[in-house]
PDB file of N, CA and C in Angstrom:
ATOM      1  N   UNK A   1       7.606 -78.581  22.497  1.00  0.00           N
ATOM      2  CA  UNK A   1       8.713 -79.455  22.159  1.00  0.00           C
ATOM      3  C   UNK A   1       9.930 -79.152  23.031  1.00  0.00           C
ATOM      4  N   UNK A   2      10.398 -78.274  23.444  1.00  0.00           N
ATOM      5  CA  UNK A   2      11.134 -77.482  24.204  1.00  0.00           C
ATOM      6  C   UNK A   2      11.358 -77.915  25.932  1.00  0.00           C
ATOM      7  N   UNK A   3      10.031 -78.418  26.231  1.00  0.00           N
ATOM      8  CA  UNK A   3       9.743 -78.745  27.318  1.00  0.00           C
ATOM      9  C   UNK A   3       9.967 -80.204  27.291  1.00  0.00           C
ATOM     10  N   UNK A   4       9.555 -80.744  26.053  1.00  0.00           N
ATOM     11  CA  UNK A   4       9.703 -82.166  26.099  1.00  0.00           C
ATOM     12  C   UNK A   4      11.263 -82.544  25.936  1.00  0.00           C
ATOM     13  N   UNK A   5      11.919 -81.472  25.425  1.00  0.00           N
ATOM     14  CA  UNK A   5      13.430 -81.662  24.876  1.00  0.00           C
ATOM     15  C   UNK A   5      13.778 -81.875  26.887  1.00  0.00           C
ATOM     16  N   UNK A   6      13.813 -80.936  27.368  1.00  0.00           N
ATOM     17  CA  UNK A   6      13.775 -80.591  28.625  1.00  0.00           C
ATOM     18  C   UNK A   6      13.354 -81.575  29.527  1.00  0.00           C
ATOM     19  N   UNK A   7      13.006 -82.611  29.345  1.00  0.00           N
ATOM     20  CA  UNK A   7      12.343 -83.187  30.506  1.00  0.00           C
ATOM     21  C   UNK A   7      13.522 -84.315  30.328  1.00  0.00           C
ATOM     22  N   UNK A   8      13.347 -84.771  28.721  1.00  0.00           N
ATOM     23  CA  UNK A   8      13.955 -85.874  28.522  1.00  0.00           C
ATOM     24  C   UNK A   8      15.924 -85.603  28.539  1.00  0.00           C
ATOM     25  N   UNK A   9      16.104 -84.487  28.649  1.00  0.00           N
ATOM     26  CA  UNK A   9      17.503 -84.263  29.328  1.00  0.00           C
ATOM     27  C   UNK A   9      17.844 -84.572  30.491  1.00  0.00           C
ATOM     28  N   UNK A  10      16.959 -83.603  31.692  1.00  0.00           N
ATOM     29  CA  UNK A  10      16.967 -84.132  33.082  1.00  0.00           C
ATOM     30  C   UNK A  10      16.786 -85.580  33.021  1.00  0.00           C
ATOM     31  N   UNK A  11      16.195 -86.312  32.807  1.00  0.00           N
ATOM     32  CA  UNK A  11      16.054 -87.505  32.900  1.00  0.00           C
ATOM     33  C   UNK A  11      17.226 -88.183  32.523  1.00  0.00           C
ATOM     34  N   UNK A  12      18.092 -88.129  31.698  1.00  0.00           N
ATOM     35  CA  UNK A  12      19.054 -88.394  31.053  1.00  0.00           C
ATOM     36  C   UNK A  12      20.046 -87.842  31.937  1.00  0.00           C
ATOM     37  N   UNK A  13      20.287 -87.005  31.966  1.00  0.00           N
ATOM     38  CA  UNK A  13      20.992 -86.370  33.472  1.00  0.00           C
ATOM     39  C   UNK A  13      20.902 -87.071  34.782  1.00  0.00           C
ATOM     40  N   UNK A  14      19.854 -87.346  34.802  1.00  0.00           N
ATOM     41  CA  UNK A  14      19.531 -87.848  36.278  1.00  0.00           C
ATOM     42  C   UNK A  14      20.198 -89.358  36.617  1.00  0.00           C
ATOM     43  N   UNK A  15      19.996 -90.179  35.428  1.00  0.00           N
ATOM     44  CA  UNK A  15      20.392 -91.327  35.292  1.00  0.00           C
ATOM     45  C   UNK A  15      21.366 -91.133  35.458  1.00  0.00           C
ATOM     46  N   UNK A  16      22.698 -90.615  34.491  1.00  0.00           N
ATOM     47  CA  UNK A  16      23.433 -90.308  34.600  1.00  0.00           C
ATOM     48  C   UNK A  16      24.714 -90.349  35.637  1.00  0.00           C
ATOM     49  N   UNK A  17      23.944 -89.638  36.793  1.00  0.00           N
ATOM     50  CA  UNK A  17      24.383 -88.885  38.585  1.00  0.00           C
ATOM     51  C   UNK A  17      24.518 -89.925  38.937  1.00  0.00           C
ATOM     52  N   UNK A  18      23.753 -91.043  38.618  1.00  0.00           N
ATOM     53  CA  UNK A  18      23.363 -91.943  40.129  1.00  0.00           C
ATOM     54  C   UNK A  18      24.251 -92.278  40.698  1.00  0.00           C
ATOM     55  N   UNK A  19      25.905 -92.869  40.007  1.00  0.00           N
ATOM     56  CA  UNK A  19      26.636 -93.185  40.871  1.00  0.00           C
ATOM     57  C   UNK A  19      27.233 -91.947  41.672  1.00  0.00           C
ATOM     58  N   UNK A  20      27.241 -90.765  41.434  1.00  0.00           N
ATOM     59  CA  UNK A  20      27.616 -89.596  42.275  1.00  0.00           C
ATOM     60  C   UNK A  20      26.716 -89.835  43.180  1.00  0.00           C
ATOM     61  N   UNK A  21      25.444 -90.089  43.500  1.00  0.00           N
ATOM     62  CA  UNK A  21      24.620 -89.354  44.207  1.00  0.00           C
ATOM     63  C   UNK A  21      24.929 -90.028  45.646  1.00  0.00           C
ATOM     64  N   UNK A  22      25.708 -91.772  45.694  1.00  0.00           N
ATOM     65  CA  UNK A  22      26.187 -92.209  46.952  1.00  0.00           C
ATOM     66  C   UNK A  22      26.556 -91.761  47.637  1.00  0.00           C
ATOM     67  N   UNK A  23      27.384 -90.578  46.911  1.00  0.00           N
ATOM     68  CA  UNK A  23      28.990 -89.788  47.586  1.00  0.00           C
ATOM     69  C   UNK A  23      27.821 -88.503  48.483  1.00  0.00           C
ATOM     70  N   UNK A  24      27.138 -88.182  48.402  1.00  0.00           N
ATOM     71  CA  UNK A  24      26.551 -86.604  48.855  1.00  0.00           C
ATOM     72  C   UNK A  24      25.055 -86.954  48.900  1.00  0.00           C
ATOM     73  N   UNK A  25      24.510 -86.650  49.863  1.00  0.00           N
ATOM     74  CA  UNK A  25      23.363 -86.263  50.229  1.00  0.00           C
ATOM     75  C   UNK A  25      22.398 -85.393  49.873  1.00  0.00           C
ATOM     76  N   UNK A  26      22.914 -84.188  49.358  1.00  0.00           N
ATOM     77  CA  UNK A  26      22.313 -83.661  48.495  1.00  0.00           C
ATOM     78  C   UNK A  26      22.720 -83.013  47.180  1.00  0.00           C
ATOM     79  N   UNK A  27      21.293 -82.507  46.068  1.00  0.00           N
ATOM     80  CA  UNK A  27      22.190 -82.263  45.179  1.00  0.00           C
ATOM     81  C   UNK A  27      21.539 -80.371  45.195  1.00  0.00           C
ATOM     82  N   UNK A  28      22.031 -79.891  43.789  1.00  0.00           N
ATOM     83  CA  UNK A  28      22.311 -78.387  43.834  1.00  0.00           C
ATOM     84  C   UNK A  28      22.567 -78.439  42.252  1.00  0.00           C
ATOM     85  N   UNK A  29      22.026 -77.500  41.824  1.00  0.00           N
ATOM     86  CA  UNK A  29      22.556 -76.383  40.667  1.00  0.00           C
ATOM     87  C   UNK A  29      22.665 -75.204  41.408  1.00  0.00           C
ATOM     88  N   UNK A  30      23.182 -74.348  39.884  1.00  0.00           N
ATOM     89  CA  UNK A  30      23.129 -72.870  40.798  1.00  0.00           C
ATOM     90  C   UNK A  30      22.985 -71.626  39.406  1.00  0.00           C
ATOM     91  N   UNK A  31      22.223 -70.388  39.929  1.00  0.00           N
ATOM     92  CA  UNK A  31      21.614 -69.778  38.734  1.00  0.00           C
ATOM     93  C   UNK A  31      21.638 -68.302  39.309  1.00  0.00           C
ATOM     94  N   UNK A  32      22.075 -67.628  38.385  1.00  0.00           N
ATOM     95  CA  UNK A  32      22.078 -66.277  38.338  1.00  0.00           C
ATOM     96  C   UNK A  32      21.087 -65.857  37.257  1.00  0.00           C
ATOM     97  N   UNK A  33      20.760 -64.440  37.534  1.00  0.00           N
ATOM     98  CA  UNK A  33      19.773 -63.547  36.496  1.00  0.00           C
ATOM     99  C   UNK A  33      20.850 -62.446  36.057  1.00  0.00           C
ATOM    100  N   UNK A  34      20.799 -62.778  35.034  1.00  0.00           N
ATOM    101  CA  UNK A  34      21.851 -61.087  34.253  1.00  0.00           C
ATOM    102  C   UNK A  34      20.686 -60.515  33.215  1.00  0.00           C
ATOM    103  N   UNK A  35      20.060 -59.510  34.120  1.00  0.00           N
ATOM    104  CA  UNK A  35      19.324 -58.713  33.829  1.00  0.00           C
ATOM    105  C   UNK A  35      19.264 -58.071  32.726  1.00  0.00           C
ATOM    106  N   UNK A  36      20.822 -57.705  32.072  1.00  0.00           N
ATOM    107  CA  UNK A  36      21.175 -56.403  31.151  1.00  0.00           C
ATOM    108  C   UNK A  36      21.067 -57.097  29.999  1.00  0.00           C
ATOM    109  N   UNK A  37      21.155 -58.635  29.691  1.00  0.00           N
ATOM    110  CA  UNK A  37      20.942 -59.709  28.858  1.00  0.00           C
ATOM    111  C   UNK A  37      19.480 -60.681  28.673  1.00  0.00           C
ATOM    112  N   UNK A  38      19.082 -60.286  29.747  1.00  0.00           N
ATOM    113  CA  UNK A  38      17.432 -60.697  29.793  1.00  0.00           C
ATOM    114  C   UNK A  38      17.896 -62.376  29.551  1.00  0.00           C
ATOM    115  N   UNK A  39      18.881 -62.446  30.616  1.00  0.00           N
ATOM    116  CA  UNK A  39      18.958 -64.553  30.183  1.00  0.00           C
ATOM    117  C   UNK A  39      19.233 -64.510  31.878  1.00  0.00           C
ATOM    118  N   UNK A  40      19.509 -65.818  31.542  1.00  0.00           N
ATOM    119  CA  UNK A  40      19.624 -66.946  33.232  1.00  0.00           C
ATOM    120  C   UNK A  40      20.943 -67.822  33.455  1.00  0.00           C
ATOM    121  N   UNK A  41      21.559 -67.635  33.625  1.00  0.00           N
ATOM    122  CA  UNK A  41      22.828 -68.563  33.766  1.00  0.00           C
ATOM    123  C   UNK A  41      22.297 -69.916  34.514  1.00  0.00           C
ATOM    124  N   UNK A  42      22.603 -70.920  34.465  1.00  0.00           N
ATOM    125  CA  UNK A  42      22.099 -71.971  35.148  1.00  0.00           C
ATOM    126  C   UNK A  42      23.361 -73.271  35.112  1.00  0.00           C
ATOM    127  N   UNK A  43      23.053 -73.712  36.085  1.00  0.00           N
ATOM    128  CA  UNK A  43      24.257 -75.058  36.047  1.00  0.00           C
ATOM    129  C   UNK A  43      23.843 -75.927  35.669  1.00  0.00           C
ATOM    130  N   UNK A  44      24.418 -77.595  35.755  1.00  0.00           N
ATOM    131  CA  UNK A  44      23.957 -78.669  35.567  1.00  0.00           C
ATOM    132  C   UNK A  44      23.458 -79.066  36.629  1.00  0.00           C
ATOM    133  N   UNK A  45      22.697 -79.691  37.417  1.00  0.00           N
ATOM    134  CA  UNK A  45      22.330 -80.545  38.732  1.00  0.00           C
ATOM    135  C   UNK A  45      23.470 -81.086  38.677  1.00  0.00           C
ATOM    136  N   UNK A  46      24.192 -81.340  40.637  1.00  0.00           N
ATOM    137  CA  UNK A  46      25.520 -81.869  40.905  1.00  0.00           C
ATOM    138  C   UNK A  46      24.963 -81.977  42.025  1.00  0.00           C
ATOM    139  N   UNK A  47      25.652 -83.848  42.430  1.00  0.00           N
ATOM    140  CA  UNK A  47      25.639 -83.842  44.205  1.00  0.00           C
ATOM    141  C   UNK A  47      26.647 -83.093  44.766  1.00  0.00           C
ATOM    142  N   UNK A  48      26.227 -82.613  45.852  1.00  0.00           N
ATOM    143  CA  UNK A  48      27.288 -81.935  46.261  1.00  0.00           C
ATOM    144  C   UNK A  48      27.214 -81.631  48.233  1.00  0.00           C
ATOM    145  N   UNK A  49      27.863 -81.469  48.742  1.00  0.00           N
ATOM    146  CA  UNK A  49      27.727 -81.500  50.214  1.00  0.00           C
ATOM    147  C   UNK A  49      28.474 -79.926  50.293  1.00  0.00           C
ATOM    148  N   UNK A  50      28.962 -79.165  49.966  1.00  0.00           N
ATOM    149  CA  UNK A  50      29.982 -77.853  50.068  1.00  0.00           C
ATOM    150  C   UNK A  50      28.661 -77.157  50.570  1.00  0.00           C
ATOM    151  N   UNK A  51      29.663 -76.165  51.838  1.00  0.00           N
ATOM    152  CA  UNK A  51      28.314 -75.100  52.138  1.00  0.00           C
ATOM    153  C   UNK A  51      27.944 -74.215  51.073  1.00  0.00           C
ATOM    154  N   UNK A  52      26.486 -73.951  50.806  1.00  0.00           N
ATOM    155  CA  UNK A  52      26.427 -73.271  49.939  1.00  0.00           C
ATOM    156  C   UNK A  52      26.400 -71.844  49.509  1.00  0.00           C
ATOM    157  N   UNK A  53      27.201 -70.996  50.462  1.00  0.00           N
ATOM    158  CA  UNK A  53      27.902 -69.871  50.553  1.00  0.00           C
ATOM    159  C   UNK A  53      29.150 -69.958  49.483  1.00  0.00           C
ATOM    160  N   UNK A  54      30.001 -70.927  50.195  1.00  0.00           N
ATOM    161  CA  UNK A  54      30.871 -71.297  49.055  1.00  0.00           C
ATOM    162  C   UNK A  54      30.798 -71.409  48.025  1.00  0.00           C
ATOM    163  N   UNK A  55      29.449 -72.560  47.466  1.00  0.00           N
ATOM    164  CA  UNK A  55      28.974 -72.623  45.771  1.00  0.00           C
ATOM    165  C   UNK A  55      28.393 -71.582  45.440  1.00  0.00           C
ATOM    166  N   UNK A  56      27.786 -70.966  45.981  1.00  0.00           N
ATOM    167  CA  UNK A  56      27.382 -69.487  45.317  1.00  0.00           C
ATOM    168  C   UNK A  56      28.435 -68.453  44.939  1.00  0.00           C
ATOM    169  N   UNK A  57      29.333 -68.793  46.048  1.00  0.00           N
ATOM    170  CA  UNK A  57      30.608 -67.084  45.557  1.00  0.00           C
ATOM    171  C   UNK A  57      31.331 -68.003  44.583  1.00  0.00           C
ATOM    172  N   UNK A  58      31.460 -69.011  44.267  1.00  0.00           N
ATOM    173  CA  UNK A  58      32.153 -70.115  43.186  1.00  0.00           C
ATOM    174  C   UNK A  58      31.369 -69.687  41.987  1.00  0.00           C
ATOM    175  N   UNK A  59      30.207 -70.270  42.209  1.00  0.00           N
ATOM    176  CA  UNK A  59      29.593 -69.698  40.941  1.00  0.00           C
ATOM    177  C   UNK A  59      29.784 -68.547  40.152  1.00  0.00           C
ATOM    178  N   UNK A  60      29.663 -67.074  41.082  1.00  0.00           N
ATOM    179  CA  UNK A  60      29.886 -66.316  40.902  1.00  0.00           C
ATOM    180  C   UNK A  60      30.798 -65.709  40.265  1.00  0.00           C
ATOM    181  N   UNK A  61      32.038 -66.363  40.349  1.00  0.00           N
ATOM    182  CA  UNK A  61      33.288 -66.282  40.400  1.00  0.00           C
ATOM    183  C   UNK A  61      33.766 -66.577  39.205  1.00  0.00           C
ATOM    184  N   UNK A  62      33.089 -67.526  38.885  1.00  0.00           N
ATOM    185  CA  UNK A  62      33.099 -67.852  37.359  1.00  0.00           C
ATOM    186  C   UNK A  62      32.116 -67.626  36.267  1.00  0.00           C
ATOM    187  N   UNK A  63      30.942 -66.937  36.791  1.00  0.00           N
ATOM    188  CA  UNK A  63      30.686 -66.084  36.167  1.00  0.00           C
ATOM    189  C   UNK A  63      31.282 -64.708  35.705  1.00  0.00           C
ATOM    190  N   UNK A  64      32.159 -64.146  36.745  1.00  0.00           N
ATOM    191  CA  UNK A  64      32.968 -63.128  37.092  1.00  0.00           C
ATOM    192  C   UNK A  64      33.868 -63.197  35.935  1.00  0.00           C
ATOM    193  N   UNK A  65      34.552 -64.050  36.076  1.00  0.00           N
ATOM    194  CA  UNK A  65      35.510 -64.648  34.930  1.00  0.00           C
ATOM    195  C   UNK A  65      35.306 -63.982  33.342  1.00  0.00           C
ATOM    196  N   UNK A  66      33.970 -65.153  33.314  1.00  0.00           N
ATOM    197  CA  UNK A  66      33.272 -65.220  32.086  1.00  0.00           C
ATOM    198  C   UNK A  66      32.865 -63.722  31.592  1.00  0.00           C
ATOM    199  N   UNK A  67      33.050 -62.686  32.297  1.00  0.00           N
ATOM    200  CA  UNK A  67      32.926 -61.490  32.023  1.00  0.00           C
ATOM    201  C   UNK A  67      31.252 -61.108  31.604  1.00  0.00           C
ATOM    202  N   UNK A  68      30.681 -62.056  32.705  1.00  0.00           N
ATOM    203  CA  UNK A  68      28.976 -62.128  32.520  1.00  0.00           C
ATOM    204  C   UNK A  68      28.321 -61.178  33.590  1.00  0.00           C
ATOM    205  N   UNK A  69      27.859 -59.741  33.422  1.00  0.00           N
ATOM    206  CA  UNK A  69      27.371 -58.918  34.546  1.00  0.00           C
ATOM    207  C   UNK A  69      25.638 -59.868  35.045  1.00  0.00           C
ATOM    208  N   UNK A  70      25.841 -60.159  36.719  1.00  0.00           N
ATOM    209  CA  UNK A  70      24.647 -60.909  36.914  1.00  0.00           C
ATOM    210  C   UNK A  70      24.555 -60.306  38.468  1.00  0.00           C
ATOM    211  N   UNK A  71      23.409 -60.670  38.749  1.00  0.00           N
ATOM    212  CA  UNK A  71      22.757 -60.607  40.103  1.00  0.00           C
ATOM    213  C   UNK A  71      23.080 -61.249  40.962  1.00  0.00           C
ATOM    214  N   UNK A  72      22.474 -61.600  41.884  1.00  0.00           N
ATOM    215  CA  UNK A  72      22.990 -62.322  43.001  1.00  0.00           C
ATOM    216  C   UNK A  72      22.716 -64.405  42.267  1.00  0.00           C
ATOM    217  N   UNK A  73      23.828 -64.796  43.050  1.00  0.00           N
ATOM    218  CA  UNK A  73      23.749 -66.436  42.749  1.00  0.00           C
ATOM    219  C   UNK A  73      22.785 -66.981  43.700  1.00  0.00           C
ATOM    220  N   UNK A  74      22.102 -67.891  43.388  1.00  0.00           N
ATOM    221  CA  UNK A  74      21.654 -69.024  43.754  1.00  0.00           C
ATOM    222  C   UNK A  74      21.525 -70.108  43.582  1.00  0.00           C
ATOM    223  N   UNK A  75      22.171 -71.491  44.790  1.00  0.00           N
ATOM    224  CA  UNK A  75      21.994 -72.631  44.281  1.00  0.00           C
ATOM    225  C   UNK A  75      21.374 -73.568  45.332  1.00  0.00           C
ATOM    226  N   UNK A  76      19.751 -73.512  45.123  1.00  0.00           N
ATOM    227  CA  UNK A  76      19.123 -74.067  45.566  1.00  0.00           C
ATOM    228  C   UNK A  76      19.387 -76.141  45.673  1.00  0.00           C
ATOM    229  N   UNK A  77      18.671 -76.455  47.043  1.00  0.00           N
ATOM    230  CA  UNK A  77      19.423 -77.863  47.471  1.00  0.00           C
ATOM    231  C   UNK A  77      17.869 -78.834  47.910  1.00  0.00           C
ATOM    232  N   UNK A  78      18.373 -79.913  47.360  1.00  0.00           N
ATOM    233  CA  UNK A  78      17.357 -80.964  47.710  1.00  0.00           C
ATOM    234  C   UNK A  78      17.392 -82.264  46.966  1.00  0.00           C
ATOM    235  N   UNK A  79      16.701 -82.775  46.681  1.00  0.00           N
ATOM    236  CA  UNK A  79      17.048 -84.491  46.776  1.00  0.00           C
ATOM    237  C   UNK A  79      17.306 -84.295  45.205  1.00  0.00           C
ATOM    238  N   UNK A  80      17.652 -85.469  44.834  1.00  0.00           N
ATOM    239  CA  UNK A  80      18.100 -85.630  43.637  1.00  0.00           C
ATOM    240  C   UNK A  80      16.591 -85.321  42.328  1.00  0.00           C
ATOM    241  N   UNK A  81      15.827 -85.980  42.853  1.00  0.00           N
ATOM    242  CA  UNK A  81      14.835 -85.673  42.174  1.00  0.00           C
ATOM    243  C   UNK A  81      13.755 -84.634  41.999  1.00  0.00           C
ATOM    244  N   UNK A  82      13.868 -83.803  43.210  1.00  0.00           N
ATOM    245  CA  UNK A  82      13.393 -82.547  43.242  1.00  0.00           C
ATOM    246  C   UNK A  82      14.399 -81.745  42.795  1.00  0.00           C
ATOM    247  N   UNK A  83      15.698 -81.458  42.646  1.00  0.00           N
ATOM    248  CA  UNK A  83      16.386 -80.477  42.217  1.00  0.00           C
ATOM    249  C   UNK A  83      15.813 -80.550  40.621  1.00  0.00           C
ATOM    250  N   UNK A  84      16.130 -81.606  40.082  1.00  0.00           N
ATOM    251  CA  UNK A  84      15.320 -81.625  38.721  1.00  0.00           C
ATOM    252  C   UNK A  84      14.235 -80.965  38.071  1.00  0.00           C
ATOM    253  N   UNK A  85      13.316 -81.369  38.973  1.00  0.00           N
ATOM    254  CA  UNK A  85      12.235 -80.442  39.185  1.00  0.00           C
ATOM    255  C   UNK A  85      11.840 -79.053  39.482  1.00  0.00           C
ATOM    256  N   UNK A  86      12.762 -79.066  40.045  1.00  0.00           N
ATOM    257  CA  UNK A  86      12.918 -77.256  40.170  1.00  0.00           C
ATOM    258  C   UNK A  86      13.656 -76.490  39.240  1.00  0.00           C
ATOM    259  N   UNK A  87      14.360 -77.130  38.725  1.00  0.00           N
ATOM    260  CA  UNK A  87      15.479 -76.488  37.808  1.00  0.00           C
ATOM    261  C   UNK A  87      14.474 -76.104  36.625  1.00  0.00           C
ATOM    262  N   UNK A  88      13.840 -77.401  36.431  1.00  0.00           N
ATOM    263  CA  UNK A  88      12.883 -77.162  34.791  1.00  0.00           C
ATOM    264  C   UNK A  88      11.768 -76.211  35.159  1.00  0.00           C
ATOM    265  N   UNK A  89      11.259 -76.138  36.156  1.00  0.00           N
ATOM    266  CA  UNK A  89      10.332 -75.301  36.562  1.00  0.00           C
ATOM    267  C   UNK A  89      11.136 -73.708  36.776  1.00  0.00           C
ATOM    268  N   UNK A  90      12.052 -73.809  37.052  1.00  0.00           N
ATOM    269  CA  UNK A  90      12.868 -72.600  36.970  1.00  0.00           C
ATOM    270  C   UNK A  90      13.484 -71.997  35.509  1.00  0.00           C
ATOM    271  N   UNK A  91      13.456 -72.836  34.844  1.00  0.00           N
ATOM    272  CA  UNK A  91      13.531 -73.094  33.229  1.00  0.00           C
ATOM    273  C   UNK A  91      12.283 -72.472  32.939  1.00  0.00           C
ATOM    274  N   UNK A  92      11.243 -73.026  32.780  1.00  0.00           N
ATOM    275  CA  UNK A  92       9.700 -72.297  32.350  1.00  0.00           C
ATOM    276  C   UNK A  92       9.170 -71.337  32.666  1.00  0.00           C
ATOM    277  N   UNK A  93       9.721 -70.666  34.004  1.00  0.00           N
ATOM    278  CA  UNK A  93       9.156 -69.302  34.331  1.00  0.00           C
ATOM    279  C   UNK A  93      10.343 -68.494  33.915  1.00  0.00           C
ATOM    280  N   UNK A  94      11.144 -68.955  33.693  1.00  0.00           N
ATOM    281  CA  UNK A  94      11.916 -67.505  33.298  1.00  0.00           C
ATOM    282  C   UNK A  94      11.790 -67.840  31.769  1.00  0.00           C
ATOM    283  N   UNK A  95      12.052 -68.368  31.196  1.00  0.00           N
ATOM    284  CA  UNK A  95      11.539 -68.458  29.512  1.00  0.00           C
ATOM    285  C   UNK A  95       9.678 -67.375  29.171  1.00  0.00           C
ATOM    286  N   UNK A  96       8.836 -67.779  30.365  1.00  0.00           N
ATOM    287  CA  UNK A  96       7.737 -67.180  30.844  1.00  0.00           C
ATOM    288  C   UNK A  96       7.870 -65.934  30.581  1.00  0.00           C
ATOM    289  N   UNK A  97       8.774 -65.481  31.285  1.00  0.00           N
ATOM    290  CA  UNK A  97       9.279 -63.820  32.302  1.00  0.00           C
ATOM    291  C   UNK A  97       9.514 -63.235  30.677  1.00  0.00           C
ATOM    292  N   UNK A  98      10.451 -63.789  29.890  1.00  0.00           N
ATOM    293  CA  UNK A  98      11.228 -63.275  28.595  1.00  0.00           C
ATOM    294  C   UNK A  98      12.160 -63.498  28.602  1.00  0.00           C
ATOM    295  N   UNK A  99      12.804 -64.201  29.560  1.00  0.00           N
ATOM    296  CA  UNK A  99      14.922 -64.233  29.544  1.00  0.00           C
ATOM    297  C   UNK A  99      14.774 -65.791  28.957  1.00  0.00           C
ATOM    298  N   UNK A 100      16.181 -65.675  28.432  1.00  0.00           N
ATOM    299  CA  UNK A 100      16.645 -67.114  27.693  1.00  0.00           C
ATOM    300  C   UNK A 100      17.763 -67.551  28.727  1.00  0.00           C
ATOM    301  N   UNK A 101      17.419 -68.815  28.440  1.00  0.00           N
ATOM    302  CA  UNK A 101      18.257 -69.844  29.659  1.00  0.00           C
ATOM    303  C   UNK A 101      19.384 -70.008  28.927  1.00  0.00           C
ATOM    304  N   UNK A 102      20.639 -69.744  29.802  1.00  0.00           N
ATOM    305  CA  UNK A 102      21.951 -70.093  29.063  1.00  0.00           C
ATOM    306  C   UNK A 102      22.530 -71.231  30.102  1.00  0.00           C
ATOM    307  N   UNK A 103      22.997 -72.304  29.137  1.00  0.00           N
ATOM    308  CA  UNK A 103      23.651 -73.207  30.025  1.00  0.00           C
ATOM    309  C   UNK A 103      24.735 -72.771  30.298  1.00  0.00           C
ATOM    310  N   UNK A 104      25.831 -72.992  31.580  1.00  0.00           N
ATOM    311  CA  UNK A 104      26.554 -72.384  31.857  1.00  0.00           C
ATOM    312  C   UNK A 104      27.667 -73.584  31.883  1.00  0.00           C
ATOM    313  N   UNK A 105      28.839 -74.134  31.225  1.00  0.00           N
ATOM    314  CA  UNK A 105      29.050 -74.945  31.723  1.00  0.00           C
ATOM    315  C   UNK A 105      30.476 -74.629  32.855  1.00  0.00           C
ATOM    316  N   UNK A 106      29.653 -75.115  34.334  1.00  0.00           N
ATOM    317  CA  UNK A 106      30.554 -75.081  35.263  1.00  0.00           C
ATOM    318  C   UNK A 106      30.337 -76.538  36.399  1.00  0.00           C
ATOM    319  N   UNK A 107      31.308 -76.999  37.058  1.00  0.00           N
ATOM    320  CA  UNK A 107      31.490 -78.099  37.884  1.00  0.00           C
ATOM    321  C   UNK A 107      31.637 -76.933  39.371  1.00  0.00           C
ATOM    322  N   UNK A 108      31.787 -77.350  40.175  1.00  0.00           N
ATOM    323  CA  UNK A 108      31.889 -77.120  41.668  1.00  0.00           C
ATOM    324  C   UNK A 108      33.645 -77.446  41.881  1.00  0.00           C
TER     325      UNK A 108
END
């Protein structure tokens, strides 16, 4: 059910973007592992064109904030409909692994 909750979000999400997605070429979330919490920080999917050096130490940064000890950021890039796809698949293996997915809510 979890997965199905999950699919039918992205999807809902996705719709969502479309008028963003004119503006940028590609899109991006971005996800840290905080190990000491056995969870996943994760973003929303966002179009976005910023190098992604930048969105990663951003991310970070506000994780930093949030007073959340985590690993290194990553915010993997690709079409609107594969980021989706990866995200939930990045969702299921770490739920897999044992960590709980925390939504994170942050914008770029």
């Amino acid at each position: 059910m979890r997965v199905q909750f999950a699919l039918i979000w992205a999807a809902v999400l996705v719709a969502g973007l479309n008028a963003r997605a004119a503006r940028a070429a590609e899109w991006r979330y971005c996800l840290a592992i905080a190990p000491s919490q056995h969870a996943v920080y994760m973003s929303a999917p966002f179009p976005n064109d910023t190098p992604m050096e930048t969105l990663e130490a951003a991310f970070a940064h506000a994780l930093d904030r949030a007073r959340v000890e985590h690993d290194a950021v990553q915010c993997p890039r690709g079409s609107q409909e594969s980021i989706a796809t990866m995200r939930l698949q990045a969702m299921q293996y770490n739920r897999a692994s044992g960590n709980k997915i925390v939504e994170f809510d942050w914008q770029p």
